[in-house]
Protein backbone atom coordinates (compact mmCIF):
# COMPACT_ATOMS: atom_id res chain seq x y z
CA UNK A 1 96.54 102.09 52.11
CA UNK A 2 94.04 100.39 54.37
CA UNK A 3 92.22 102.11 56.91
CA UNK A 4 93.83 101.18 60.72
CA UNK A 5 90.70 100.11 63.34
CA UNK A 6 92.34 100.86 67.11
CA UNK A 7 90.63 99.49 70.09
CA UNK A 8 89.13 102.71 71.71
CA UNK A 9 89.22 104.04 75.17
CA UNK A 10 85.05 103.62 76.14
CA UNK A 11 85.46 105.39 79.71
CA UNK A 12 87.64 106.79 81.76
CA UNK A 13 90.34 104.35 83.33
CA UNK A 14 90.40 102.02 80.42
CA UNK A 15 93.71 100.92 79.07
CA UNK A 16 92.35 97.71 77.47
CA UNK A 17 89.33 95.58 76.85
CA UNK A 18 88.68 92.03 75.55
CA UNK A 19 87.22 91.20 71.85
CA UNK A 20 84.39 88.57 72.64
CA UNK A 21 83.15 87.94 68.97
CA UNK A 22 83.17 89.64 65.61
CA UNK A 23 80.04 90.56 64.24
CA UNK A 24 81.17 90.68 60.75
CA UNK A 25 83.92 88.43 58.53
CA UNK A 26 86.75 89.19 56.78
CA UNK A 27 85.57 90.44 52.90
CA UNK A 28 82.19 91.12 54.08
CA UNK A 29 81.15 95.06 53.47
CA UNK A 30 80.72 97.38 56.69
CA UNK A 31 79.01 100.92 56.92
CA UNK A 32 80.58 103.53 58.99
CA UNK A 33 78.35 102.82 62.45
CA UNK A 34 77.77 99.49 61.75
CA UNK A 35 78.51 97.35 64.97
CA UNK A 36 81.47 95.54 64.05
CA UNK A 37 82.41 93.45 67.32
CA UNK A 38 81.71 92.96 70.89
CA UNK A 39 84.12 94.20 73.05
CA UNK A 40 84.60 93.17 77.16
CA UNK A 41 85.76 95.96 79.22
CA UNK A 42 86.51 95.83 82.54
CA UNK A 43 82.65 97.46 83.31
CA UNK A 44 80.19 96.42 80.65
CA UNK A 45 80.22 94.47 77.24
CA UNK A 46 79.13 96.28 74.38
CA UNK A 47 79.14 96.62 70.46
CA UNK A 48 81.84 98.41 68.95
CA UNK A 49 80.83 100.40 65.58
CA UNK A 50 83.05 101.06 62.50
CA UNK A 51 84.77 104.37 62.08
CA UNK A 52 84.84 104.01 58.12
CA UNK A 53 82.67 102.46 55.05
CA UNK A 54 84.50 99.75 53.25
CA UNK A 55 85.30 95.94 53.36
CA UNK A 56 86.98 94.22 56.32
CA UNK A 57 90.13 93.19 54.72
CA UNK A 58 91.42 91.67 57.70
CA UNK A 59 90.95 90.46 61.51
CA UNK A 60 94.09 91.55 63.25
CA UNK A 61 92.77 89.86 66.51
CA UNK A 62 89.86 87.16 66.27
CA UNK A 63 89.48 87.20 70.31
CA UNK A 64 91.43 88.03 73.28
CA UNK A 65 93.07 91.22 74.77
CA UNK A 66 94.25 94.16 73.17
CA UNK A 67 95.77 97.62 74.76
CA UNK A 68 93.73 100.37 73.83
CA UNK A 69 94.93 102.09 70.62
CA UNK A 70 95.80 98.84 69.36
CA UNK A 71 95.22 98.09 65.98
CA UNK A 72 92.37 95.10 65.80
CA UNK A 73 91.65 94.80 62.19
CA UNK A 74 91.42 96.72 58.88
CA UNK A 75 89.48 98.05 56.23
CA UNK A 76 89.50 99.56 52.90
CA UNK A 77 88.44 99.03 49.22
CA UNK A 78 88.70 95.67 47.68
CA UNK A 79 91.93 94.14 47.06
CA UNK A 80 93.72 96.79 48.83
CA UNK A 81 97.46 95.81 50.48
CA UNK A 82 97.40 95.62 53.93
CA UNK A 83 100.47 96.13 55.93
CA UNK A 84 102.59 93.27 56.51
CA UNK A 85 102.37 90.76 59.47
CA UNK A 86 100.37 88.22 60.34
CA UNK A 87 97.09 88.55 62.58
CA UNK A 88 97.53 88.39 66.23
CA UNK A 89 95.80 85.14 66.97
CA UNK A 90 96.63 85.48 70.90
CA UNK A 91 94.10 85.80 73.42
CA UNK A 92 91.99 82.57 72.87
CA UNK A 93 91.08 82.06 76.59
CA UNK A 94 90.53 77.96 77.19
CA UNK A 95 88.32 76.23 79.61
CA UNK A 96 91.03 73.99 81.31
CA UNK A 97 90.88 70.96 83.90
CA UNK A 98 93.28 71.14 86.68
CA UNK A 99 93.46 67.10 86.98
CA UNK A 100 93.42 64.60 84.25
CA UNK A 101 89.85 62.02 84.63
CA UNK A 102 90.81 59.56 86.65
CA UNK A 103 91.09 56.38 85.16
CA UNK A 104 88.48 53.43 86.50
CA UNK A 105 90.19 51.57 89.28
CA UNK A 106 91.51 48.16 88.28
CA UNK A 107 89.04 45.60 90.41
CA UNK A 108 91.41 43.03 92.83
CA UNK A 109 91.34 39.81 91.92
CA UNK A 110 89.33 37.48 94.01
CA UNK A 111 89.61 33.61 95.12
CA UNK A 112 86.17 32.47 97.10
CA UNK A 113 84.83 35.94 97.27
CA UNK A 114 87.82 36.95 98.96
CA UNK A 115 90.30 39.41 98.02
CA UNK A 116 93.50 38.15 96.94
CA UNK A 117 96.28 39.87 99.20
CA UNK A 118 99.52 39.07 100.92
CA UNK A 119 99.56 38.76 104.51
CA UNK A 120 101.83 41.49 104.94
CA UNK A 121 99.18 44.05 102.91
CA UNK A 122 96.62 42.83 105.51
CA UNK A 123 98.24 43.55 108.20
CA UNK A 124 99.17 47.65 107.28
CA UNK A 125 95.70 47.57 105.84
CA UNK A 126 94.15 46.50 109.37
CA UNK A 127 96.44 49.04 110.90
CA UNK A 128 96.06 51.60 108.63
CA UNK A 129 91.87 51.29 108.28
CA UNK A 130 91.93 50.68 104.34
CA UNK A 131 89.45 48.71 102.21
CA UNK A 132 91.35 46.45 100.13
CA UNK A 133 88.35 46.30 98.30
CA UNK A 134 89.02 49.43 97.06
CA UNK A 135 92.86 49.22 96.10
CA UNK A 136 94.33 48.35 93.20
CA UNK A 137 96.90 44.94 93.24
CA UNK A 138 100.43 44.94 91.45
CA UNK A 139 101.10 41.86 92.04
CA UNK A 140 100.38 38.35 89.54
CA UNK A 141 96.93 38.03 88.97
CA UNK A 142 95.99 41.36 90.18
CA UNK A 143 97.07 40.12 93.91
CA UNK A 144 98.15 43.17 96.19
CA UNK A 145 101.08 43.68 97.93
CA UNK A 146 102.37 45.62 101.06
CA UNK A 147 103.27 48.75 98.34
CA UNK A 148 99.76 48.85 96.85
CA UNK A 149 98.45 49.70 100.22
CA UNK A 150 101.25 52.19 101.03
CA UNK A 151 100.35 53.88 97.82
CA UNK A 152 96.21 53.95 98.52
CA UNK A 153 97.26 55.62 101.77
CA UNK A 154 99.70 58.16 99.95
CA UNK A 155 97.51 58.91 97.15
CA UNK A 156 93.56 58.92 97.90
CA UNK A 157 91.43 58.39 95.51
CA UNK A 158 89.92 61.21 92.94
CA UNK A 159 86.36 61.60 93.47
CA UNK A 160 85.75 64.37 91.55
CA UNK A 161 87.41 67.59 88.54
CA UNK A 162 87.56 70.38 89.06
CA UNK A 163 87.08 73.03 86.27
CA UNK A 164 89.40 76.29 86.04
CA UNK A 165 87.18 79.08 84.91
CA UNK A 166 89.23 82.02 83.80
CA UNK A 167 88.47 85.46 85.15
CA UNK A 168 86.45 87.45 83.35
CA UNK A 169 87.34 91.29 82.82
CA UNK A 170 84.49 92.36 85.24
CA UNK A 171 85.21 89.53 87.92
CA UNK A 172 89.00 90.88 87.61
CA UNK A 173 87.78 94.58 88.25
CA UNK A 174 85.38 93.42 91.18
CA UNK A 175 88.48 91.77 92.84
CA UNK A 176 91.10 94.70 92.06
CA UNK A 177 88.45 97.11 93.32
CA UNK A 178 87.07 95.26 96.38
CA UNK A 179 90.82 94.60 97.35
CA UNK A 180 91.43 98.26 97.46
CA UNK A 181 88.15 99.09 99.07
CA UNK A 182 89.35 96.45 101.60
CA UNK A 183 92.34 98.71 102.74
CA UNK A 184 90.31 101.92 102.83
CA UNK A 185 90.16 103.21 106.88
CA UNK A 186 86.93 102.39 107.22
CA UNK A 187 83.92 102.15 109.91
CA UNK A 188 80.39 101.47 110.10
CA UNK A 189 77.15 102.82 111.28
CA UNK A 190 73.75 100.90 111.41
CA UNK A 191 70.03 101.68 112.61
CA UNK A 192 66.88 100.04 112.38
CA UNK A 193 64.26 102.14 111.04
CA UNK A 194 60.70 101.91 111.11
CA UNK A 195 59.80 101.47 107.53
CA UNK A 196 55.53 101.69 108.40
CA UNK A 197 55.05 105.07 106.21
CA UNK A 198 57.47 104.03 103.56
CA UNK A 199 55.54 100.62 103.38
CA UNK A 200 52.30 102.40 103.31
CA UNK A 201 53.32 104.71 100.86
CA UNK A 202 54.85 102.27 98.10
CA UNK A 203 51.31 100.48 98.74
CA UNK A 204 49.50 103.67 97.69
CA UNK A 205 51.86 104.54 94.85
CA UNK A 206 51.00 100.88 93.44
CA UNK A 207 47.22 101.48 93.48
CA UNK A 208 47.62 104.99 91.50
CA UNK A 209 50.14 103.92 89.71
CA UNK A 210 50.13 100.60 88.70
CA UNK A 211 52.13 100.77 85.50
CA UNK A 212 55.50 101.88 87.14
CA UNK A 213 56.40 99.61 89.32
CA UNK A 214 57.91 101.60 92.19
CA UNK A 215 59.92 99.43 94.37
CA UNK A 216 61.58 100.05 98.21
CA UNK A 217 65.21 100.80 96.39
CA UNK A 218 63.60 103.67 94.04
CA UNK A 219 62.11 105.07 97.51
CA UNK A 220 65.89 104.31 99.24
CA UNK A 221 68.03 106.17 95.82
CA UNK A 222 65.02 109.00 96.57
CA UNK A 223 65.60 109.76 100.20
CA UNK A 224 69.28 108.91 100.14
CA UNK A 225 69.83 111.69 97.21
CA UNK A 226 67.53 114.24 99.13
CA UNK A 227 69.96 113.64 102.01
CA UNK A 228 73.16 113.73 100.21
CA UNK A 229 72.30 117.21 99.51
CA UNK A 230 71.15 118.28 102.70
CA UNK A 231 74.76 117.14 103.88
CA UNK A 232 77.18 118.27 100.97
CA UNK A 233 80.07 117.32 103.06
CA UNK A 234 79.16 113.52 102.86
CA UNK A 235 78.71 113.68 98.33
CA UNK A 236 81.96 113.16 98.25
CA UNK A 237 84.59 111.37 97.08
CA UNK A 238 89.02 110.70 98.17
CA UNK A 239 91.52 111.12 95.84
CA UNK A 240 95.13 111.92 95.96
CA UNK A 241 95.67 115.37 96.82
CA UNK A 242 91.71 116.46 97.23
CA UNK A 243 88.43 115.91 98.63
CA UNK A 244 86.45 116.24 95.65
CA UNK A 245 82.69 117.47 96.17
CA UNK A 246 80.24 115.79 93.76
CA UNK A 247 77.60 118.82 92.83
CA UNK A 248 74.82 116.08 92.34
CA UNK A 249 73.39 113.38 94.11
CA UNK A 250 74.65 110.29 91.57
CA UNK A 251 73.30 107.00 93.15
CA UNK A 252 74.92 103.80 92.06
CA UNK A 253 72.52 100.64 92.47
CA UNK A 254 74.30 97.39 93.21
CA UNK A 255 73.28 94.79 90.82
CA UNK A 256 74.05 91.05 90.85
CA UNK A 257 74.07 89.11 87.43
CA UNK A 258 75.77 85.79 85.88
CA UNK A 259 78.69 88.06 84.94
CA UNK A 260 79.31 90.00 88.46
CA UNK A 261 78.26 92.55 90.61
CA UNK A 262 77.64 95.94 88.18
CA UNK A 263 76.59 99.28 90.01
CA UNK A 264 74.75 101.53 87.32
CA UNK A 265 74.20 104.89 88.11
CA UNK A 266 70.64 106.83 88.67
CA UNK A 267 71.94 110.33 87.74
CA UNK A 268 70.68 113.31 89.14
CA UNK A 269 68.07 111.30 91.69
CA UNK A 270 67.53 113.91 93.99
CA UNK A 271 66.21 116.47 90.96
CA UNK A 272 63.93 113.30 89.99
CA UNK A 273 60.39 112.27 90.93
CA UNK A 274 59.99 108.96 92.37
CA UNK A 275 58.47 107.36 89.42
CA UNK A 276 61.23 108.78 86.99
CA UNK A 277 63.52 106.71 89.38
CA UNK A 278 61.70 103.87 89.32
CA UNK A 279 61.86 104.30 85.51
CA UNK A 280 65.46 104.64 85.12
CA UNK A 281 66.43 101.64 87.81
CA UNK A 282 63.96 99.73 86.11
CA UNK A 283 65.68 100.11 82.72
CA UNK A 284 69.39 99.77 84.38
CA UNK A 285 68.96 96.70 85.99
CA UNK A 286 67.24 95.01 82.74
CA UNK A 287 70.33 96.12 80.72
CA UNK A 288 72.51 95.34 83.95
CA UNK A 289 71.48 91.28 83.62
CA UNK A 290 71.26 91.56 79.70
CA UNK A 291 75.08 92.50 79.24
CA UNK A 292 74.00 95.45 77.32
CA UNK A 293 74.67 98.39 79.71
CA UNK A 294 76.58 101.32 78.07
CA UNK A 295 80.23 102.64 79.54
CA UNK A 296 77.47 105.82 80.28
CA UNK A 297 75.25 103.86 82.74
CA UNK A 298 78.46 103.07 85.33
CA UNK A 299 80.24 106.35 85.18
CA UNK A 300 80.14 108.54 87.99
CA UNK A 301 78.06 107.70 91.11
CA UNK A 302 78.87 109.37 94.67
CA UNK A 303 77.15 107.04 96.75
CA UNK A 304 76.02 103.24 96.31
CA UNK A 305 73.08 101.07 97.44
CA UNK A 306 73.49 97.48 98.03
CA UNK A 307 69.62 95.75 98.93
CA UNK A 308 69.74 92.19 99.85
CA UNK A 309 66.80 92.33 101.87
CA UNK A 310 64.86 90.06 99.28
CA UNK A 311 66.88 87.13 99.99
CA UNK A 312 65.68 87.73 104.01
CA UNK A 313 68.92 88.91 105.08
CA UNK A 314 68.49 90.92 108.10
CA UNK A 315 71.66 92.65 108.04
CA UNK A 316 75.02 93.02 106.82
CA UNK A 317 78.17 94.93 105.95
CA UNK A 318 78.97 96.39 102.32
CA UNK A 319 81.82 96.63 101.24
CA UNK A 320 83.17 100.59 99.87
CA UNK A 321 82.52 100.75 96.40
CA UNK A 322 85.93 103.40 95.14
CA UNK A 323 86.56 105.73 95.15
CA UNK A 324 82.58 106.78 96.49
CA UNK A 325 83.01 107.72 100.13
CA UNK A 326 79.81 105.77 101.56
CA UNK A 327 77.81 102.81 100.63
CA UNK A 328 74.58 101.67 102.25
CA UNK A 329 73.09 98.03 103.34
CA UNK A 330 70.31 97.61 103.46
CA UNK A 331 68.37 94.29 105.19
CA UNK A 332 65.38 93.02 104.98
CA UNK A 333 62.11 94.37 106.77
CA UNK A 334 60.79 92.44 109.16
CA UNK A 335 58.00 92.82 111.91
CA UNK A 336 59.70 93.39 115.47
CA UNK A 337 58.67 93.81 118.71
CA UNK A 338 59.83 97.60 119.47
CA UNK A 339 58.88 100.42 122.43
CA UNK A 340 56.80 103.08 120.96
CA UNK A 341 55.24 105.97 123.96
CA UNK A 342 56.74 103.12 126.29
CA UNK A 343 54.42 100.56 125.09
CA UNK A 344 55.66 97.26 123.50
CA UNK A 345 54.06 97.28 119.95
CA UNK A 346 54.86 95.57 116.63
CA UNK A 347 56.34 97.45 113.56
CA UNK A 348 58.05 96.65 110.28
CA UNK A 349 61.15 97.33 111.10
CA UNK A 350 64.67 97.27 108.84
CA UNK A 351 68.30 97.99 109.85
CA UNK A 352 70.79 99.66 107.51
CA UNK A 353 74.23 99.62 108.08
CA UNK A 354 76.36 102.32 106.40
CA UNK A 355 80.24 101.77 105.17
CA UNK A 356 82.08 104.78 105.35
CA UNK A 357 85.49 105.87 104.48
CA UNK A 358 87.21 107.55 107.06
CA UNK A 359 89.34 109.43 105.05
CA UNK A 360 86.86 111.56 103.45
CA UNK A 361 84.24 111.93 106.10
CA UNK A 362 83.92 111.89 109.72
CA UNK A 363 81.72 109.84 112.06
CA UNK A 364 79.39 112.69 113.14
CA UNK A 365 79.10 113.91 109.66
CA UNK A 366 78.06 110.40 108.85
CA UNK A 367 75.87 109.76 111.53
CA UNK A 368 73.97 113.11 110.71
CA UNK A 369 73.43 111.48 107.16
CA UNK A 370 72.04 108.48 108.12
CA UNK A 371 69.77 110.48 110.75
CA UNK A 372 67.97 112.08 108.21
CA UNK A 373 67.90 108.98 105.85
CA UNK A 374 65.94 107.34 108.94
CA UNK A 375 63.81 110.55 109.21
CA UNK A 376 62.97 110.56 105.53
CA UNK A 377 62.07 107.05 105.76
CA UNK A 378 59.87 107.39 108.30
CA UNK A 379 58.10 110.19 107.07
CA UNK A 380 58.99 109.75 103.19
CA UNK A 381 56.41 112.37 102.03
CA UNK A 382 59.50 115.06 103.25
CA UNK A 383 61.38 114.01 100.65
CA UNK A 384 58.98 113.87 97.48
């Protein structure tokens, strides 16, 4: 008997995922570990291998959903039965139109230049502000009547389609988990932070190191994972029954692409040196926008960073990323006018806001946090 190929569980919290393409046809010979299709979870897309040698006797499911542990095609030697039943050929997911094209307006017909209409369609046209121009006669000869101008007002005109795109698996998960995050108690804390040092020490790291490019979010995962563990009570994360503590600082970088918003995660960042962070991000965010990232990369994570300050935002509010406590936005930096010794003086200057579940941590335990994220900004070197 054939060998059975079930759709496996790739991370925690998957029940099913979404067959994209197969890599290989029915008949053709596979090698155990030979990618055999691309599957769509609900985090990442990514090539699924073969668990046996043989050939692919048959497709089960060409594209579309399956539950995991469902079986999604076969293989064996040559010529070998396969159990009965036809292959699932659900799943196909269409690009459809929500209106017909509108068909090309019939012209009015036209004595002298003028459009031929009865006095009474005049009249409710007058009143009613339409351009008989623009309507379409019933009447002999294309003529219009007091019901062609009822209907123009009733019905106006399409001027454009407009094109149903179905959900992807990730835009599905962003919405289920950005709806939940969106009931969390929650409260936020912001401060503008004088990023001078930090500025003048990414400049420095550039000239020794100018083949890693260190950016301001590897210096923000640095001193935000120094901080995490300086404040254990804040790593953490609500579930059920428990508070549970994370024992590292996990840092999930928000990342935009055409598919979503992806967070992968910088394990470990506060036992890493700046450049290793800058390595790792570096590497995450190229596999982020290439589709490629592993289930690996987004597991985990006890606190997020969400950086839209190259797009010149100045500030704004992020939304929880669950079931991580915290997540921090950050703005861009800009040159302000601020007090320093009493004297009005000019700094770069960027304000963070900080999203905060309520549930699992308190406002003063919060505000400590971001106190000595502003400190370690300011004076980054206490943090390397």
């Amino acid at each position: 008997m054939a060998t059975e190929l079930k759709l496996p569980r790739l991370g925690q919290g998957m029940e099913s995922g979404t067959i994209v393409r197969w890599l290989r046809s029915e008949g053709d010979h596979v090698e155990r570990g030979e990618p055999l299709y691309e599957l769509d979870t609900d985090k990442v897309t990514q090539e699924v291998e073969a668990d046996v040698s043989g050939v692919l006797l048959r497709i089960n499911v060409p594209r579309g959903e399956v539950a995991v542990g469902g079986t999604v095609a076969y293989i064996g030697r040559p010529g070998e039965s396969v159990p009965d039943g036809a292959p699932e050929r659900e799943g196909e997911i269409p690009r459809v139109a929500l209106a017909p094209p509108p068909s090309a307006p019939q012209r009015p017909s036209r004595r002298d230049g003028r459009v031929s209409a009865s006095p009474r369609a005049r009249r409710i046209a007058r009143e009613r502000g339409v351009d008989l121009a623009a309507v379409t006669g019933s009447g002999p000869g294309g003529r219009i009547v007091a019901g062609d101008v009822d209907q123009a007002v009733a019905t106006p005109p399409v001027t454009s389609q407009v094109e149903a795109r179905p959900l992807t698996a990730v835009r599905r998960t962003i919405a289920r988990r950005l709806t939940e995050a969106w009931q969390v108690p929650a409260f936020q804390l912001s401060r503008s932070i004088d990023m001078e040092s930090a500025q003048a020490l990414l400049a420095r790291r550039h000239e020794l190191e100018p083949d890693v490019h260190t950016t301001l979010t590897d210096l923000l995962a640095k001193v935000c994972a120094v901080a995490l563990m300086r404040h254990p009570d804040v790593n953490v994360e609500c579930s059920e029954d428990a508070l549970l503590v994370h024992p590292d600082a996990d840092v999930g970088i928000a990342v935009a692409t055409q598919r979503g918003l992806v967070v992968p995660v910088v394990t470990r960042a506060d036992r890493r040196t700046l450049s290793e962070i800058a390595v790792v991000r570096a590497g995450l965010v190229e596999r982020a926008r290439a589709a490629t990232l592993e289930a690996a990369d987004l597991e985990g994570g006890s606190f997020t960073i969400s950086n839209l300050g190259m797009f010149a935002v100045e500030q704004f509010t992020a939304v929880l990323n669950p079931p991580q406590a915290m997540i921090l936005a950050v703005g861009a930096t800009q040159d302000r006018v601020v007090a320093v010794d009493g004297s009005p003086v000019v700094r770069p200057m960027m304000t963070v806001v900080l999203t905060v579940d309520h549930r699992a941590v308190d406002g003063a335990e919060a505000a400590a946090f971001l106190q000595t994220v502003t400190k370690l900004l300011q004076e980054p070197g206490l943090a390397l």
